[in-house]
C-alpha atoms as a PDB file:
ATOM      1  CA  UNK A   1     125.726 112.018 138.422  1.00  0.00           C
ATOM      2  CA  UNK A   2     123.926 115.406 137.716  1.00  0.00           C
ATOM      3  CA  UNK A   3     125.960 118.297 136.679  1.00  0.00           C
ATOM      4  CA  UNK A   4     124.030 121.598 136.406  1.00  0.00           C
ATOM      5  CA  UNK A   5     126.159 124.280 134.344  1.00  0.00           C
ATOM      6  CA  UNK A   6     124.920 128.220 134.400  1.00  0.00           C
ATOM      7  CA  UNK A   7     126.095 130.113 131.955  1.00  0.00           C
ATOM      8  CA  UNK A   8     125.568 134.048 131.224  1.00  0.00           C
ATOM      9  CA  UNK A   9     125.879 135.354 127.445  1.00  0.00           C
ATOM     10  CA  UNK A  10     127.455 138.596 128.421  1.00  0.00           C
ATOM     11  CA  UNK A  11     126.133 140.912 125.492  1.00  0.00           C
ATOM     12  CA  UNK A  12     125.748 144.332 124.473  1.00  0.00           C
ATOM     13  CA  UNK A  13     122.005 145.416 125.899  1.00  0.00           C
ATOM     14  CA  UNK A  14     119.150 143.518 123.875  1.00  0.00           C
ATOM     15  CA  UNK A  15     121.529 142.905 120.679  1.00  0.00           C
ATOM     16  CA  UNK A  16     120.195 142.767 117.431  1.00  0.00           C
ATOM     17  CA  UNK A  17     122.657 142.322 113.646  1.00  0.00           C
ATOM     18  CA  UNK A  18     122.720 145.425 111.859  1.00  0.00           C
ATOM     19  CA  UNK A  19     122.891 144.327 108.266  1.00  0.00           C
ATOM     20  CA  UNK A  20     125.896 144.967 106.707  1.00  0.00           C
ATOM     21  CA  UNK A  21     127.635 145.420 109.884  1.00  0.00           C
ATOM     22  CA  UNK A  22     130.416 143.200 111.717  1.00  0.00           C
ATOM     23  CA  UNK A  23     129.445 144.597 115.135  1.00  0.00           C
ATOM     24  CA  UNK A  24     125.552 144.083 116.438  1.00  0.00           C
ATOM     25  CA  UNK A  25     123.866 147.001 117.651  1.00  0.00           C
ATOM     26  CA  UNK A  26     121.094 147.264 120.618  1.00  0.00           C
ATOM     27  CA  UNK A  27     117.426 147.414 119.848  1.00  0.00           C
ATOM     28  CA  UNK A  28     115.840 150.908 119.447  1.00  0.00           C
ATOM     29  CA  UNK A  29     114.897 152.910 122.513  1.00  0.00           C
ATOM     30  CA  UNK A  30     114.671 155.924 120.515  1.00  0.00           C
ATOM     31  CA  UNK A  31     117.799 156.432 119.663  1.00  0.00           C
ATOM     32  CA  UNK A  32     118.745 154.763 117.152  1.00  0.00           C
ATOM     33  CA  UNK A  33     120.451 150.739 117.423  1.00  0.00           C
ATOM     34  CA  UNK A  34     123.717 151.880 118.212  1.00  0.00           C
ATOM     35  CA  UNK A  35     125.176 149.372 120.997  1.00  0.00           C
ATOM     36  CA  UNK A  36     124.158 150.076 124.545  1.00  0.00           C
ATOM     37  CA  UNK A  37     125.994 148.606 128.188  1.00  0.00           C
ATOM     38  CA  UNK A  38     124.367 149.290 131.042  1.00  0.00           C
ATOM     39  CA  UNK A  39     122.171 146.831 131.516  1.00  0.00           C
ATOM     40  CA  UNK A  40     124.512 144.014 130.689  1.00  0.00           C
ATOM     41  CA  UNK A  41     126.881 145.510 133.057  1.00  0.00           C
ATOM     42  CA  UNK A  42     124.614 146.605 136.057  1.00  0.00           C
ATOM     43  CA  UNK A  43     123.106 142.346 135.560  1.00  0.00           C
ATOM     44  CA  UNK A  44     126.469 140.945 135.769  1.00  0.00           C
ATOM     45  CA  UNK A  45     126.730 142.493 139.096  1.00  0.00           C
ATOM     46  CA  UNK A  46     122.924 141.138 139.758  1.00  0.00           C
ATOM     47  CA  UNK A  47     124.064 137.791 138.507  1.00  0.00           C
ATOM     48  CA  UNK A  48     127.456 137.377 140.626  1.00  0.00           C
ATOM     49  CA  UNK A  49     126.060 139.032 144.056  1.00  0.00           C
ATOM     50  CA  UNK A  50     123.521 135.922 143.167  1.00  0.00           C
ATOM     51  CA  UNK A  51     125.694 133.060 142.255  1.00  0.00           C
ATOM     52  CA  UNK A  52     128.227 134.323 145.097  1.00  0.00           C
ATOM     53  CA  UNK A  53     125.219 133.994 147.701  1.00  0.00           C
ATOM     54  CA  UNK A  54     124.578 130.982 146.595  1.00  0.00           C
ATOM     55  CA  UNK A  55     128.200 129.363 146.549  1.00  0.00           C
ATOM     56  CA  UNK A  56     128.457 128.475 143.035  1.00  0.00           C
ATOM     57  CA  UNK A  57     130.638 129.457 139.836  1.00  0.00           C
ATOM     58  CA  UNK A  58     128.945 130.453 136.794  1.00  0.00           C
ATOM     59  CA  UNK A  59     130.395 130.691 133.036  1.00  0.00           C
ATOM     60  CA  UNK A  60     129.945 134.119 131.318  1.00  0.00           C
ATOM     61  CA  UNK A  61     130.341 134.090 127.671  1.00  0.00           C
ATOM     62  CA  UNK A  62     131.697 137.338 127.215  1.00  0.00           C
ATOM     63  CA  UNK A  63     131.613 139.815 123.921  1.00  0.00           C
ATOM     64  CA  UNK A  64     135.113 140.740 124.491  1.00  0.00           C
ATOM     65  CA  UNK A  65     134.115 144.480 124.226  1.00  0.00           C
ATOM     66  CA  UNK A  66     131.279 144.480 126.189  1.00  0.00           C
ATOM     67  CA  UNK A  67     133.394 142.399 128.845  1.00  0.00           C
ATOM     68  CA  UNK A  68     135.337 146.077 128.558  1.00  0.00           C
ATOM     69  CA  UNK A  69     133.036 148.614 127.743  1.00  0.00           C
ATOM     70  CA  UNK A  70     130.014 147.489 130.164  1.00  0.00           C
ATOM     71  CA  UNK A  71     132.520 147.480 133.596  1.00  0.00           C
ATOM     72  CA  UNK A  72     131.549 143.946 134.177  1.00  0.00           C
ATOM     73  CA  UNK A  73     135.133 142.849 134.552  1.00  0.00           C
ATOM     74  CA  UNK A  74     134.860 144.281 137.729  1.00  0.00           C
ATOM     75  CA  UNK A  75     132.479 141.474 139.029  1.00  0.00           C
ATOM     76  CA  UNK A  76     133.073 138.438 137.167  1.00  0.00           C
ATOM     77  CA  UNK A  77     136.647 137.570 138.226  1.00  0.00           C
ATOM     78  CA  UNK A  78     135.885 134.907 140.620  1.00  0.00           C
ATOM     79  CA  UNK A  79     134.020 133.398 138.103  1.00  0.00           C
ATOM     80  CA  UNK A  80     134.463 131.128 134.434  1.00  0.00           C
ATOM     81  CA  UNK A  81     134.684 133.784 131.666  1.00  0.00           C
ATOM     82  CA  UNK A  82     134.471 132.933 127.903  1.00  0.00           C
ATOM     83  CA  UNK A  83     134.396 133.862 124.421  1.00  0.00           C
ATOM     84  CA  UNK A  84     131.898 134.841 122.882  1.00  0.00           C
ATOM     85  CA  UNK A  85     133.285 137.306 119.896  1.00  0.00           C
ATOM     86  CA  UNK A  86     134.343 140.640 119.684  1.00  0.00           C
ATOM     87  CA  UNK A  87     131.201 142.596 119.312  1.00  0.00           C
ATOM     88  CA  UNK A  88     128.383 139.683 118.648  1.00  0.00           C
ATOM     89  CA  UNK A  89     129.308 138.843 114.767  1.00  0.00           C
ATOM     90  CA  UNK A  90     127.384 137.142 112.818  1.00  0.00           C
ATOM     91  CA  UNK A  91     130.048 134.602 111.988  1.00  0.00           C
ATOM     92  CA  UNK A  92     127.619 133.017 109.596  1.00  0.00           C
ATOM     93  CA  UNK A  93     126.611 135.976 107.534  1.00  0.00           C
ATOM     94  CA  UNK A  94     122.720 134.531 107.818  1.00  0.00           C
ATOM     95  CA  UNK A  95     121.798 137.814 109.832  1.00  0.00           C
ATOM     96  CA  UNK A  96     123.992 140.521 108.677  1.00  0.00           C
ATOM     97  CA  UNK A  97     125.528 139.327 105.016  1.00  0.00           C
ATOM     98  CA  UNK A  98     128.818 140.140 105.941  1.00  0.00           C
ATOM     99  CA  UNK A  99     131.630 137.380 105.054  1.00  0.00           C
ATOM    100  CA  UNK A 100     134.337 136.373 106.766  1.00  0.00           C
ATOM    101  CA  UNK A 101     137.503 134.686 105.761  1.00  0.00           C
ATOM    102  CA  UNK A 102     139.972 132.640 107.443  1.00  0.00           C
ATOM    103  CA  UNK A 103     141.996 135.639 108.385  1.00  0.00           C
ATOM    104  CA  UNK A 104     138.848 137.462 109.423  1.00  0.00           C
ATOM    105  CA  UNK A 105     138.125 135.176 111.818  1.00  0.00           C
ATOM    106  CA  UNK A 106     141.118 133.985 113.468  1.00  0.00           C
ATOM    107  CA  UNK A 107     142.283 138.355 114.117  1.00  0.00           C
ATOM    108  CA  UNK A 108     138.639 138.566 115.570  1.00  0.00           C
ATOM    109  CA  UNK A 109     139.214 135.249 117.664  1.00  0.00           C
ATOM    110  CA  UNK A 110     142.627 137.287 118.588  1.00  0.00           C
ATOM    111  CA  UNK A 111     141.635 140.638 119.366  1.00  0.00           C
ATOM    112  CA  UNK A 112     138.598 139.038 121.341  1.00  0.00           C
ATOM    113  CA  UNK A 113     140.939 136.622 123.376  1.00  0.00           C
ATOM    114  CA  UNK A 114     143.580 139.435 123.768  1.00  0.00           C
ATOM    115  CA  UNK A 115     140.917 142.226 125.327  1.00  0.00           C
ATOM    116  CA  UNK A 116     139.338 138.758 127.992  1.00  0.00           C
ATOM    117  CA  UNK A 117     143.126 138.429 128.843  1.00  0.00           C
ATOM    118  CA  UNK A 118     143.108 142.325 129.403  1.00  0.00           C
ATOM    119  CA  UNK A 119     139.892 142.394 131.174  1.00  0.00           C
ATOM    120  CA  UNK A 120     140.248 139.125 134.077  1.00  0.00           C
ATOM    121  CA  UNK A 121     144.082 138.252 133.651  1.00  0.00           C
ATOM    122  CA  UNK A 122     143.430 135.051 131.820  1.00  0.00           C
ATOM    123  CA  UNK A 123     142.840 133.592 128.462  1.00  0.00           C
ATOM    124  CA  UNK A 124     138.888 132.147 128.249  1.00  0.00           C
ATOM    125  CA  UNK A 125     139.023 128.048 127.639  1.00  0.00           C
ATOM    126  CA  UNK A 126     135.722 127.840 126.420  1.00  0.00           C
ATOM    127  CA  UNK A 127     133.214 129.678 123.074  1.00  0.00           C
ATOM    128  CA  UNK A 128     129.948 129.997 122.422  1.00  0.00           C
ATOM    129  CA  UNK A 129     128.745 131.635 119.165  1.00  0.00           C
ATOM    130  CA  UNK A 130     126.492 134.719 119.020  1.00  0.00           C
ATOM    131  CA  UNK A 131     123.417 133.544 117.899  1.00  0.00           C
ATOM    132  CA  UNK A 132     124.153 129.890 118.585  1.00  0.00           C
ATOM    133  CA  UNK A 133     125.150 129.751 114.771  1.00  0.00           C
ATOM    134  CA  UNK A 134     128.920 128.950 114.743  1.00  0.00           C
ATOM    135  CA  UNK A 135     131.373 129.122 111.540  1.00  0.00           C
ATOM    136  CA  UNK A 136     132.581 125.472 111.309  1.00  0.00           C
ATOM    137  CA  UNK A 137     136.345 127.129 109.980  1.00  0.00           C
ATOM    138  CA  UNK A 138     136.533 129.271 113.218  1.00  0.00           C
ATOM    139  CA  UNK A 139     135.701 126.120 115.056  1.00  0.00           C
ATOM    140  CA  UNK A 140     138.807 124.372 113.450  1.00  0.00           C
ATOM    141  CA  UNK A 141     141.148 125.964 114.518  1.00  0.00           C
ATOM    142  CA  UNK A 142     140.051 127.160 118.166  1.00  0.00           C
ATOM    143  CA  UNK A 143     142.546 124.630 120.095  1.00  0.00           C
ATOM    144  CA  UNK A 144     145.141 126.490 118.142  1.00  0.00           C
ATOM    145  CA  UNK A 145     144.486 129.394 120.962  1.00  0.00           C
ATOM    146  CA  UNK A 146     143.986 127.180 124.250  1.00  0.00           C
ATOM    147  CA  UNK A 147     139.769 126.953 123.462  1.00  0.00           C
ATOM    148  CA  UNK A 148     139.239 123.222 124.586  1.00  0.00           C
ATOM    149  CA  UNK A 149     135.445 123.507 124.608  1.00  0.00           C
ATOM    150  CA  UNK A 150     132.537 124.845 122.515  1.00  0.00           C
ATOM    151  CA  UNK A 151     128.708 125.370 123.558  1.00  0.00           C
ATOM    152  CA  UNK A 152     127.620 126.510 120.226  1.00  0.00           C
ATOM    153  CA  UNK A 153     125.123 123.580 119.494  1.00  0.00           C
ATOM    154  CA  UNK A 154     121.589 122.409 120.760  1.00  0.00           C
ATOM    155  CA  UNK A 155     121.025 118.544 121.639  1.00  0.00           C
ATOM    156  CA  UNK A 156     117.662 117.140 122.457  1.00  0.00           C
ATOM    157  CA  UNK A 157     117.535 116.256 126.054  1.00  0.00           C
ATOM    158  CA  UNK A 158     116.936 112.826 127.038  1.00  0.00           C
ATOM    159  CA  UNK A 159     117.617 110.535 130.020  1.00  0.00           C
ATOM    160  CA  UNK A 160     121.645 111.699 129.378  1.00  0.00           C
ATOM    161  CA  UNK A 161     123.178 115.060 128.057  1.00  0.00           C
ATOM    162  CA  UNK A 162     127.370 113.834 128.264  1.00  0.00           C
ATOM    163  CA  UNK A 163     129.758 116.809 126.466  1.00  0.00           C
ATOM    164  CA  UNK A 164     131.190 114.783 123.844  1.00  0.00           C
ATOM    165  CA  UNK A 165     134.514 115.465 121.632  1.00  0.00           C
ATOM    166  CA  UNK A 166     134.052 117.025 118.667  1.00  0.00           C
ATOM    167  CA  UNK A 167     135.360 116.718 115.498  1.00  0.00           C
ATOM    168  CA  UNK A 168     137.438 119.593 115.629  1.00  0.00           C
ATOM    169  CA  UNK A 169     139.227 118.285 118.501  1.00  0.00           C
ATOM    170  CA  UNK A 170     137.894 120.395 121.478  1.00  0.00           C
ATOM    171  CA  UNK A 171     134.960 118.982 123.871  1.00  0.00           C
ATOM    172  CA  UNK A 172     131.016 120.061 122.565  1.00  0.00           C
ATOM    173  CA  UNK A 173     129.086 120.743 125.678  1.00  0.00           C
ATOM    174  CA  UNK A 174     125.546 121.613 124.307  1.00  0.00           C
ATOM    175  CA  UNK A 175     122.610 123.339 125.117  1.00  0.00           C
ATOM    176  CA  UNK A 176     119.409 121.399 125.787  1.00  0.00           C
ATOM    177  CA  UNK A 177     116.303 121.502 123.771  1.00  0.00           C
ATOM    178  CA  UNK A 178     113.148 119.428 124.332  1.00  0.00           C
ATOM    179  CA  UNK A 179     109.213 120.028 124.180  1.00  0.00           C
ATOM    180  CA  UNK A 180     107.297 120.542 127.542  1.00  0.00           C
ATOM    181  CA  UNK A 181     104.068 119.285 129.073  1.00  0.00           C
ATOM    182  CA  UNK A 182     101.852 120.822 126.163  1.00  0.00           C
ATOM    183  CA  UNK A 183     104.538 119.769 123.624  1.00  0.00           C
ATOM    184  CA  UNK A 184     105.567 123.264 122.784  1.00  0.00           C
ATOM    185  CA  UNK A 185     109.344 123.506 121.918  1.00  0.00           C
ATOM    186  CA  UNK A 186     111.652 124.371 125.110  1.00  0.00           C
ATOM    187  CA  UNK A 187     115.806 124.862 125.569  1.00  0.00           C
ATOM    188  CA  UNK A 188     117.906 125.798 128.418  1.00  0.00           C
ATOM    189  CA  UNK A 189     117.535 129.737 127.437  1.00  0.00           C
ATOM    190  CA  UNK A 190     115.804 131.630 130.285  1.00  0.00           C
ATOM    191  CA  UNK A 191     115.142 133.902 127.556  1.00  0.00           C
ATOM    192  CA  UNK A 192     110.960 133.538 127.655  1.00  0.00           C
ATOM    193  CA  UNK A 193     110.754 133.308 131.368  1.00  0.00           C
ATOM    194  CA  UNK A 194     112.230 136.942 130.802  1.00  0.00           C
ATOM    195  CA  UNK A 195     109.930 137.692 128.302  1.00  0.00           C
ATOM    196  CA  UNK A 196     107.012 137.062 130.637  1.00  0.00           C
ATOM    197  CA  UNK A 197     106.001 133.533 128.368  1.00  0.00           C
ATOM    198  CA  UNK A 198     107.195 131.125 130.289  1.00  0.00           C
ATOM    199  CA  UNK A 199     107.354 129.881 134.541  1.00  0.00           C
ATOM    200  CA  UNK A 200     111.000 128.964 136.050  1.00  0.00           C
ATOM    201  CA  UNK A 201     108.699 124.994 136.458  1.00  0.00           C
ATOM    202  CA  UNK A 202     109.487 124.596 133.339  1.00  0.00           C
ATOM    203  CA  UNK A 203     113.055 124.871 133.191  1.00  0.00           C
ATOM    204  CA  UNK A 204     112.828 122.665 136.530  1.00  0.00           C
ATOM    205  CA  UNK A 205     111.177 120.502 134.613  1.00  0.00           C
ATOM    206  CA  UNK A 206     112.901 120.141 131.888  1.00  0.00           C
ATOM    207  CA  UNK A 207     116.392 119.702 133.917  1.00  0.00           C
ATOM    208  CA  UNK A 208     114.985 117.730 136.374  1.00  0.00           C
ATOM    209  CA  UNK A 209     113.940 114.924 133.129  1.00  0.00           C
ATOM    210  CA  UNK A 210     117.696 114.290 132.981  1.00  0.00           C
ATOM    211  CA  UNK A 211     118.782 111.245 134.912  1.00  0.00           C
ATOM    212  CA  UNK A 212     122.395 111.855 133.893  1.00  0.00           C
ATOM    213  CA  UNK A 213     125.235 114.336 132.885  1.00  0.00           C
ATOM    214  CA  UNK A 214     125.634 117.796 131.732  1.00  0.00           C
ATOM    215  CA  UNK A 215     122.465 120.434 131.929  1.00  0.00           C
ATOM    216  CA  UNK A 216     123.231 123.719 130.539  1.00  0.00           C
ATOM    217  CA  UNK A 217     121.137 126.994 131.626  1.00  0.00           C
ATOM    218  CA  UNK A 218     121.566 129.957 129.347  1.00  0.00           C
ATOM    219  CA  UNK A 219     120.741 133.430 130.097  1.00  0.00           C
ATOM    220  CA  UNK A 220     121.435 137.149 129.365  1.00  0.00           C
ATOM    221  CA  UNK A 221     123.145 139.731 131.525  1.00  0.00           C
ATOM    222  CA  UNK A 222     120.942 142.673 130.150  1.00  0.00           C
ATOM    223  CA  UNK A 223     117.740 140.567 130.394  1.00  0.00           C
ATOM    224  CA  UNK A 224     118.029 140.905 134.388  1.00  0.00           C
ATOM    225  CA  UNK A 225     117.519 144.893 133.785  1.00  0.00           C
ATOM    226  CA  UNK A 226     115.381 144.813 130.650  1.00  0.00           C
ATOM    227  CA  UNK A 227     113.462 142.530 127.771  1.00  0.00           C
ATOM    228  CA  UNK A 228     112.429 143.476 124.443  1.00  0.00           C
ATOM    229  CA  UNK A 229     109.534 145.631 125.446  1.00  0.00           C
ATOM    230  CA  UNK A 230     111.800 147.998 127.870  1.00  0.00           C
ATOM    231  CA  UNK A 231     113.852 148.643 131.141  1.00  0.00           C
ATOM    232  CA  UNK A 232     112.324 147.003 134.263  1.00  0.00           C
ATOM    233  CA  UNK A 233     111.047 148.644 137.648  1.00  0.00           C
ATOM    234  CA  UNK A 234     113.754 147.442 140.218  1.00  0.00           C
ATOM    235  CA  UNK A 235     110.479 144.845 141.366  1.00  0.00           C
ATOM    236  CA  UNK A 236     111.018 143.515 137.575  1.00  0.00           C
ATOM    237  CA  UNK A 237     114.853 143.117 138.679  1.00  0.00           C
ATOM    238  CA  UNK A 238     113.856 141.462 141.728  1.00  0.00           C
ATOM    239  CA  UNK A 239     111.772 139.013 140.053  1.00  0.00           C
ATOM    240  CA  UNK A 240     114.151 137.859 137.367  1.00  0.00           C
ATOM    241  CA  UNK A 241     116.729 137.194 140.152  1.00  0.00           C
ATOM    242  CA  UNK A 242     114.312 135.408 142.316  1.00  0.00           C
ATOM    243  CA  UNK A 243     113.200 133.578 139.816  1.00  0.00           C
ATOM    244  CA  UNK A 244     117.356 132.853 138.749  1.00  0.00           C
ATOM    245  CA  UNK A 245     117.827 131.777 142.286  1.00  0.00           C
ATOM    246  CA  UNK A 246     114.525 129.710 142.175  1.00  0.00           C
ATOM    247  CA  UNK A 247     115.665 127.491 139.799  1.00  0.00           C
ATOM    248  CA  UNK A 248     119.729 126.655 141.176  1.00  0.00           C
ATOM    249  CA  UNK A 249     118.385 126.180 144.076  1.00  0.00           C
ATOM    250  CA  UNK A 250     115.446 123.926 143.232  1.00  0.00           C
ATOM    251  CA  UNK A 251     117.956 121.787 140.793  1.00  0.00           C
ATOM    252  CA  UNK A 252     120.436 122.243 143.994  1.00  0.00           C
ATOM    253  CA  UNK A 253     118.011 120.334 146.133  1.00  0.00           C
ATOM    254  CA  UNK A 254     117.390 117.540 143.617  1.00  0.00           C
ATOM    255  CA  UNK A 255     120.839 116.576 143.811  1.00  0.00           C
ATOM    256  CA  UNK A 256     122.540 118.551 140.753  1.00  0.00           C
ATOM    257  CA  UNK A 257     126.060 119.319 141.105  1.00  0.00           C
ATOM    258  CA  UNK A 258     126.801 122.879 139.739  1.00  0.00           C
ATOM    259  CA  UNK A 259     130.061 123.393 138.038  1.00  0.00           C
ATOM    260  CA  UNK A 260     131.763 125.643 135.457  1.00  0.00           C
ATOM    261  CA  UNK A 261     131.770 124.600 131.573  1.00  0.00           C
ATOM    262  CA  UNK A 262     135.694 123.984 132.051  1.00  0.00           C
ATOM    263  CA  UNK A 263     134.934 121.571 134.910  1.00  0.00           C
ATOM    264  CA  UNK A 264     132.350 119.677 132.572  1.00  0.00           C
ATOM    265  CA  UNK A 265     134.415 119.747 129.313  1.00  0.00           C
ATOM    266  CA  UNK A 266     136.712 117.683 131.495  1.00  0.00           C
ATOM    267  CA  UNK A 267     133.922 115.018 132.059  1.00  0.00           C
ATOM    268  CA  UNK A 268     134.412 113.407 128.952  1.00  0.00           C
END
């Protein structure tokens, strides 16, 4: 069996670590990179009018705060909604060179599941790490708060992607990576088909290689209403949805099975 699982990294707009910060901030559009909302809030509703139309649940990794501050609880509800931090920390200190200890960690795991709980009436089941970089202690002890599954780790795609359990005792559903046609490096991040770098065939592609288990689409809430080089006309909108909607539905029509990253962790 195919399983196709979409998932949304509900961020603040176009993060970026400030060094020496816990919180990220949003790249510079002239004033300054303190964290901006809108976008990730106004594609959330893109996203769910989208998924909703087409009859399927997604999985939103959620910033707790930007889950809050963006107005996006409004929409996702009827959907999966996860962790994904507090305010997009650099749990690894790679980006930012802050630290964290065990306490640090487990009141931002807290605070992050308390405001989700707030926000959609229910504790999240599942994490992903900002930046795909997780903290291996904060990993540990994630069961401790209900977290059963983590999607913090690429695997190189082959004929099967099948979550797996972890050492940590919760279910590892990763995201894809592979090389395409050209051999040029590829993963399940829509992120350069945003960018204008690469077509929705080769995500199609790339999924459709699988013969068996879990594929995992990643995206960006903000990157519906704006990339790296600025906000998008509402025919840039259009186009990133289409091209969203391209893809399910193309994977739909092969014979994939969409689910939520709950219903997949369960696979196992």
């Amino acid at each position: 069996m195919r399983y196709l699982c979409i998932t949304v990294d509900l961020d603040r707009d176009v993060n970026i670590p400030v060094r020496g910060s816990s919180a990220a901030g949003s790249i510079d559009r002239g004033a300054g990179t303190s964290p901006r909302f809108s976008s990730s809030g106004k594609g959330a509703e893109l996203l769910v009018e989208l998924f909703d139309s087409l009859g399927v649940k997604a999985t939103f990794f959620a910033e707790a705060r930007t889950l809050h501050r963006s107005g996006a609880f409004n929409f996702v509800k009827g959907h999966e909604v996860a962790m994904h931090g507090l305010d997009h920390e650099d749990f690894t200190g790679e980006r930012t060179g802050m630290g964290y200890d065990y306490g640090d960690l487990r009141e931002i795991t807290e605070m992050s599941i308390s405001l989700i709980r707030d926000c959609v009436g229910m504790n999240p089941k599942g994490f992903r790490s900002p930046y795909m970089s997780p903290n291996e202690d904060m990993l540990s002890f994630l069961s401790e708060y209900g977290i059963v599954y983590d999607s913090s780790y690429y695997t190189y795609a082959g004929d099967s992607i099948l979550p797996y359990r972890s050492e940590y005792g919760i279910t590892e559903i990763p995201v894809p990576k592979s090389v395409d046609r050209s051999g040029e490096p590829i993963t399940g991040y829509l992120w350069p088909m945003h960018e204008g770098t690469r077509d929705k065939e080769d995500f199609i592609d790339m999924a459709d290689s699988m013969n068996e288990g879990v594929f995992v689409i990643a995206t960006h809430s903000w990157h519906v209403c704006e990339n790296q080089k600025g906000m998008l006309d509402d025919a840039g909108v259009k186009r990133n949805i289409n091209d969203i909607r391209s893809i399910v539905e193309t994977l739909m029509d092969r014979g994939f099975d969409v689910i939520s990253m709950y219903d997949a962790s369960r696979i196992v």
